[in-house]
C-alpha atoms as a PDB file:
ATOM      1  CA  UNK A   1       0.000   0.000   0.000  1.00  0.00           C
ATOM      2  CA  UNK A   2       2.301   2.482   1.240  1.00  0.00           C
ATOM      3  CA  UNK A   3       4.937   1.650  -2.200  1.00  0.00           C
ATOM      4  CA  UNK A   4       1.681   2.535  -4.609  1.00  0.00           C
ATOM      5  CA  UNK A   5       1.171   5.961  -2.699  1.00  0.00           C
ATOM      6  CA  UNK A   6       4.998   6.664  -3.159  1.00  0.00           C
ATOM      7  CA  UNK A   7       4.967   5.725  -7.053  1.00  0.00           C
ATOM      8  CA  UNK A   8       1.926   8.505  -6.995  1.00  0.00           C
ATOM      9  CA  UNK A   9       3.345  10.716  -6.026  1.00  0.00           C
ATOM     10  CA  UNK A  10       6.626  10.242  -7.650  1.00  0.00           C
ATOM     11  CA  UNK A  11       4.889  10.332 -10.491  1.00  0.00           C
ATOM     12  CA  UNK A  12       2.327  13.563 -10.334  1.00  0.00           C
ATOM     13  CA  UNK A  13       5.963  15.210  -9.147  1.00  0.00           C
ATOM     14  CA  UNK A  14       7.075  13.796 -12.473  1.00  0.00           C
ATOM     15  CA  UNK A  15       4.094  15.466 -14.014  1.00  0.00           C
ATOM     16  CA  UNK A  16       4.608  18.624 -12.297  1.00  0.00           C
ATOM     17  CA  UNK A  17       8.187  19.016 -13.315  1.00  0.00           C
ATOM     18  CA  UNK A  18       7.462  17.973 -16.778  1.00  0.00           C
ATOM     19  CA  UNK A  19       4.489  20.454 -17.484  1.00  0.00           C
ATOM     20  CA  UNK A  20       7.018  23.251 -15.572  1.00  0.00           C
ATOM     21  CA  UNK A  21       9.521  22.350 -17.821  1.00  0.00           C
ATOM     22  CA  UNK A  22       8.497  21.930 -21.045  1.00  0.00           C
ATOM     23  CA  UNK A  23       6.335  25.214 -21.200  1.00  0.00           C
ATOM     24  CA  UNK A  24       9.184  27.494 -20.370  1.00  0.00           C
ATOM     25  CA  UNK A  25      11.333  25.431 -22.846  1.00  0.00           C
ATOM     26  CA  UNK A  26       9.144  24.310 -25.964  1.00  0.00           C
ATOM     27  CA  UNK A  27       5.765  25.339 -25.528  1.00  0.00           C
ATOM     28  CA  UNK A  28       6.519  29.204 -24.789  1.00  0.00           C
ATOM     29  CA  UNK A  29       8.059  29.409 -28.095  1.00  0.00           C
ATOM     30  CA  UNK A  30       4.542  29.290 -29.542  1.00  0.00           C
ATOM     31  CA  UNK A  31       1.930  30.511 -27.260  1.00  0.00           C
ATOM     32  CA  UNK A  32       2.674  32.301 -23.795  1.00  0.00           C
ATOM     33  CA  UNK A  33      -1.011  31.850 -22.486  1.00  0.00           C
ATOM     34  CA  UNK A  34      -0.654  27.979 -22.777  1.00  0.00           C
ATOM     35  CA  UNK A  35       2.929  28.273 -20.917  1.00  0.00           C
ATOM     36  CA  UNK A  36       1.686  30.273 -17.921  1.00  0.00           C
ATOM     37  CA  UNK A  37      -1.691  27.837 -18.048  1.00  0.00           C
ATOM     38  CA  UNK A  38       0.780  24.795 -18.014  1.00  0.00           C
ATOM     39  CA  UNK A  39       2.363  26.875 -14.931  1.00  0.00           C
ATOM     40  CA  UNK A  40      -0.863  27.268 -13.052  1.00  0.00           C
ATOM     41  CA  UNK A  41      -1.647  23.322 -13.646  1.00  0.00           C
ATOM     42  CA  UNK A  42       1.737  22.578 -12.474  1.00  0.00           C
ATOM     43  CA  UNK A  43       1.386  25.067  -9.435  1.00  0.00           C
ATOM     44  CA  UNK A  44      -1.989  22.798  -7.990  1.00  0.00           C
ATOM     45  CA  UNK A  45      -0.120  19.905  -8.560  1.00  0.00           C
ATOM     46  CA  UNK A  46       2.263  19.094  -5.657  1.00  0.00           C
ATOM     47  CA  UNK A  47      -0.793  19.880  -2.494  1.00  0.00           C
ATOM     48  CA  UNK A  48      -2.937  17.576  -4.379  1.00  0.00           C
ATOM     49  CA  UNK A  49      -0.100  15.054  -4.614  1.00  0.00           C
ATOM     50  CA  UNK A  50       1.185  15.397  -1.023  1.00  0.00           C
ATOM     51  CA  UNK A  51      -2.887  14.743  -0.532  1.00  0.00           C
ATOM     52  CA  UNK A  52      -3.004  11.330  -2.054  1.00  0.00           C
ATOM     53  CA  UNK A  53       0.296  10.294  -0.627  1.00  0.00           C
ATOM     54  CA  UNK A  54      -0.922  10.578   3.019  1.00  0.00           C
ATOM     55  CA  UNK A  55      -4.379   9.395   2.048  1.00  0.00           C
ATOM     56  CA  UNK A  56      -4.919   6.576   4.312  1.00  0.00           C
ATOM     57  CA  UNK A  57      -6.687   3.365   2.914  1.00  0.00           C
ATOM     58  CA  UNK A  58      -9.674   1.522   4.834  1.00  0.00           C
ATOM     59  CA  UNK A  59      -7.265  -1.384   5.252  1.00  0.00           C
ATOM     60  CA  UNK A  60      -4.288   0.792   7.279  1.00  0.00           C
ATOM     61  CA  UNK A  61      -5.470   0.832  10.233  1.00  0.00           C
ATOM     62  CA  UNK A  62      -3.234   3.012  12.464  1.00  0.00           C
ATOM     63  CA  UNK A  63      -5.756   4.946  14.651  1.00  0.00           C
ATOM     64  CA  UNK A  64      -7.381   1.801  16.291  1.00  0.00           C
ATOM     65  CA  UNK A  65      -3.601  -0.481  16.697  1.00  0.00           C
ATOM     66  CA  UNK A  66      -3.377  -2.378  19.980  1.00  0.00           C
ATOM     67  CA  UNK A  67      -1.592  -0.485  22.849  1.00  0.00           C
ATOM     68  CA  UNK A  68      -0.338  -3.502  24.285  1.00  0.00           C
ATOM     69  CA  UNK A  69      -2.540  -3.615  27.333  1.00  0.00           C
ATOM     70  CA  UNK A  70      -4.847  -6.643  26.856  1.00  0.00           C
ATOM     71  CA  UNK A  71      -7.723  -5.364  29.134  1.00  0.00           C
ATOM     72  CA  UNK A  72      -7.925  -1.227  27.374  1.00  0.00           C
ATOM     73  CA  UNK A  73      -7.771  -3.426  23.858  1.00  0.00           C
ATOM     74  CA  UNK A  74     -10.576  -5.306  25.033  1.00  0.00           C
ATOM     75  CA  UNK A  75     -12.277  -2.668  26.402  1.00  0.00           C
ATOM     76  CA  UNK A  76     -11.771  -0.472  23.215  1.00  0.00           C
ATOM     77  CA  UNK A  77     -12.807  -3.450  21.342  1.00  0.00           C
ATOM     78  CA  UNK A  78     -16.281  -4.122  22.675  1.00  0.00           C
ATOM     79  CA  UNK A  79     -17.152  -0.010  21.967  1.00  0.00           C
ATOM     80  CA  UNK A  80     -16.101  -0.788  18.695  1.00  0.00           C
ATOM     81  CA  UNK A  81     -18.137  -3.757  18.532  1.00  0.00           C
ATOM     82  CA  UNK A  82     -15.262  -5.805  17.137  1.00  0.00           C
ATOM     83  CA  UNK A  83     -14.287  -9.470  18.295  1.00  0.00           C
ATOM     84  CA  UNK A  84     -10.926  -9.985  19.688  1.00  0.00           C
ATOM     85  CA  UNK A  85      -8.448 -12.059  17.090  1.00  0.00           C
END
């Protein structure tokens, strides 16, 4: 789970760096509106990929881990209404 977030978000930083790139290199050459558009794209990028990155799954389940004391698991356990492994 946690290696497919990484690749993500390795890969919208790709993206990010590409777009950034490319329309101050190539894409400037021909139309300045679409270079500063490909800017602003490339601007929203990295929150939205540090967002999926730390997006936590329904199977990660770090909130509700056991603290090691059998009798507060338990405890926690019956409020959640879950059955002890």
């Amino acid at each position: 789970m946690y290696a497919r977030r990484r690749r993500v978000y390795f890969l919208m930083m790709g993206g990010c760096l590409f777009l950034f790139v490319s329309a101050w290199a190539f894409v400037r050459l021909w139309s300045v509106p679409a270079a500063v558009a490909m800017c602003v794209v490339a601007m929203v990028v990295p929150p939205v990929a540090a967002v999926i990155a730390n997006r936590r799954g329904p199977e990660d389940r770090w909130w509700d881990d056991p603290s090691g004391d059998p009798e507060s698991d338990e405890w926690w356990d019956e409020l959640d209404g879950r059955k002890r492994r």
